[in-house]
Protein backbone atom coordinates (compact mmCIF):
# COMPACT_ATOMS: atom_id res chain seq x y z
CA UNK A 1 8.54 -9.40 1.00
CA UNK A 2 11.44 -10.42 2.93
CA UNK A 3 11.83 -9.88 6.49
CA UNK A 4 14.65 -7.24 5.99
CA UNK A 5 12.38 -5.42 4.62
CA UNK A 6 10.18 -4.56 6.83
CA UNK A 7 11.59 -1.38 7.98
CA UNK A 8 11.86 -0.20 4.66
CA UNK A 9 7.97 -0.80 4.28
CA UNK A 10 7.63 0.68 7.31
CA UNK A 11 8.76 4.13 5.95
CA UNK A 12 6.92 3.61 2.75
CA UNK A 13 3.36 2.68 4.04
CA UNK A 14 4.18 5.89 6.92
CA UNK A 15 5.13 8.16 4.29
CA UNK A 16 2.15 7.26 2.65
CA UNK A 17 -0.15 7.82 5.47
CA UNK A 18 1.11 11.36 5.67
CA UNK A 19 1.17 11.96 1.75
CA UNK A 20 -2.51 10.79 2.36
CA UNK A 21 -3.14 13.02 5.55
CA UNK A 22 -4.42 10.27 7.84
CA UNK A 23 -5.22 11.45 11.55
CA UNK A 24 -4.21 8.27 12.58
CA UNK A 25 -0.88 6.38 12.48
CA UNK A 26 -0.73 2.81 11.57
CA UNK A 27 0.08 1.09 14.94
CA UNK A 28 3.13 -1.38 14.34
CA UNK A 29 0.53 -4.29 14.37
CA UNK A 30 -1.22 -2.76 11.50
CA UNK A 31 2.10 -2.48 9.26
CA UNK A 32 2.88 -6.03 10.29
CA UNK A 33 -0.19 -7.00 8.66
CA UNK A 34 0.62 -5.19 5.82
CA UNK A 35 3.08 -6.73 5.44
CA UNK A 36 2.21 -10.09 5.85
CA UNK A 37 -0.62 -9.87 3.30
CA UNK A 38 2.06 -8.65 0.91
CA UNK A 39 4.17 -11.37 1.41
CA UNK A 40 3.97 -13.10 -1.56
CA UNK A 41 5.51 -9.85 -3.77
CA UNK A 42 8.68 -7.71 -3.34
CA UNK A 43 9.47 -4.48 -1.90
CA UNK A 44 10.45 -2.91 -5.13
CA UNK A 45 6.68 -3.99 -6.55
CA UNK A 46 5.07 -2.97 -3.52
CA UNK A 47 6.60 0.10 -3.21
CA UNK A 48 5.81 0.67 -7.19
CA UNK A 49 2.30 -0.28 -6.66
CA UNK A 50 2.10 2.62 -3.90
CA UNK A 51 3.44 4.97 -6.70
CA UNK A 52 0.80 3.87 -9.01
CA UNK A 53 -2.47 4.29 -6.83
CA UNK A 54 -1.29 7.26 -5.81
CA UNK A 55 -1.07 8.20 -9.32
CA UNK A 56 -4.65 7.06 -10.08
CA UNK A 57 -7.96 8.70 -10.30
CA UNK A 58 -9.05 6.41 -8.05
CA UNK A 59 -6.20 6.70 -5.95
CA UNK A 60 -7.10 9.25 -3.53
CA UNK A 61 -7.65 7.57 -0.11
CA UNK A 62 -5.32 5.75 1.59
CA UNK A 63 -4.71 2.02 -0.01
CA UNK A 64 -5.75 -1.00 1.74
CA UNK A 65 -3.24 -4.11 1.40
CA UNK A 66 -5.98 -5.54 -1.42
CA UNK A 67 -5.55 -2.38 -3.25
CA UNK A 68 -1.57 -2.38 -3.55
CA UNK A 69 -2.45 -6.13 -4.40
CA UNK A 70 -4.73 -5.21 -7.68
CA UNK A 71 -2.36 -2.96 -9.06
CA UNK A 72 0.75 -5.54 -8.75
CA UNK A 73 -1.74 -7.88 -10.27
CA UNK A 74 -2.70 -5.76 -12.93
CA UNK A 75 -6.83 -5.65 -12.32
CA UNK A 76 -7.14 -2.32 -11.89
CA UNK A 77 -9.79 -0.29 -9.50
CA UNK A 78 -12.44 1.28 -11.40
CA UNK A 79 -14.50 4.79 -10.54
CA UNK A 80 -17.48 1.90 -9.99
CA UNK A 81 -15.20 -0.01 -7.21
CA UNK A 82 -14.85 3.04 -5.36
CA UNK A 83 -18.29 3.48 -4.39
């Protein structure tokens, strides 16, 4: 991801916490780390990779980086993972 955009992450990964109903919000650190772990893909995949887990059966908590990560990647979370 490229610097610029961060703030368009920002809304994504905040949108997604509330989508998700997390009591907590992701402290600007946290994004930042997000982000940096993501670094290596683009906004448009990350933000499709979002789309997908929460389309997922497995995809109903709130995704870690590493999660956004396998989808991009194409190994996909199985029911067995989740446990």
């Amino acid at each position: 991801m490229l610097d610029s955009d961060f703030n368009k992450f920002n809304d994504l990964i905040l949108g997604a916490q509330q989508y998700y109903q997390s009591k907590e919000t992701l402290s600007p650190i946290a994004v930042k780390m997000y982000v940096m772990v993501l670094a290596d893909y683009t906004y448009p995949q990350c933000e499709k990779a979002m789309v997908t887990h929460m389309q997922s059966p497995t995809g109903q908590f709130f995704p870690k980086a590493a999660d956004l990560i396998r989808h991009i990647d194409g190994t996909p979370i199985t029911a067995d993972q989740v446990i």
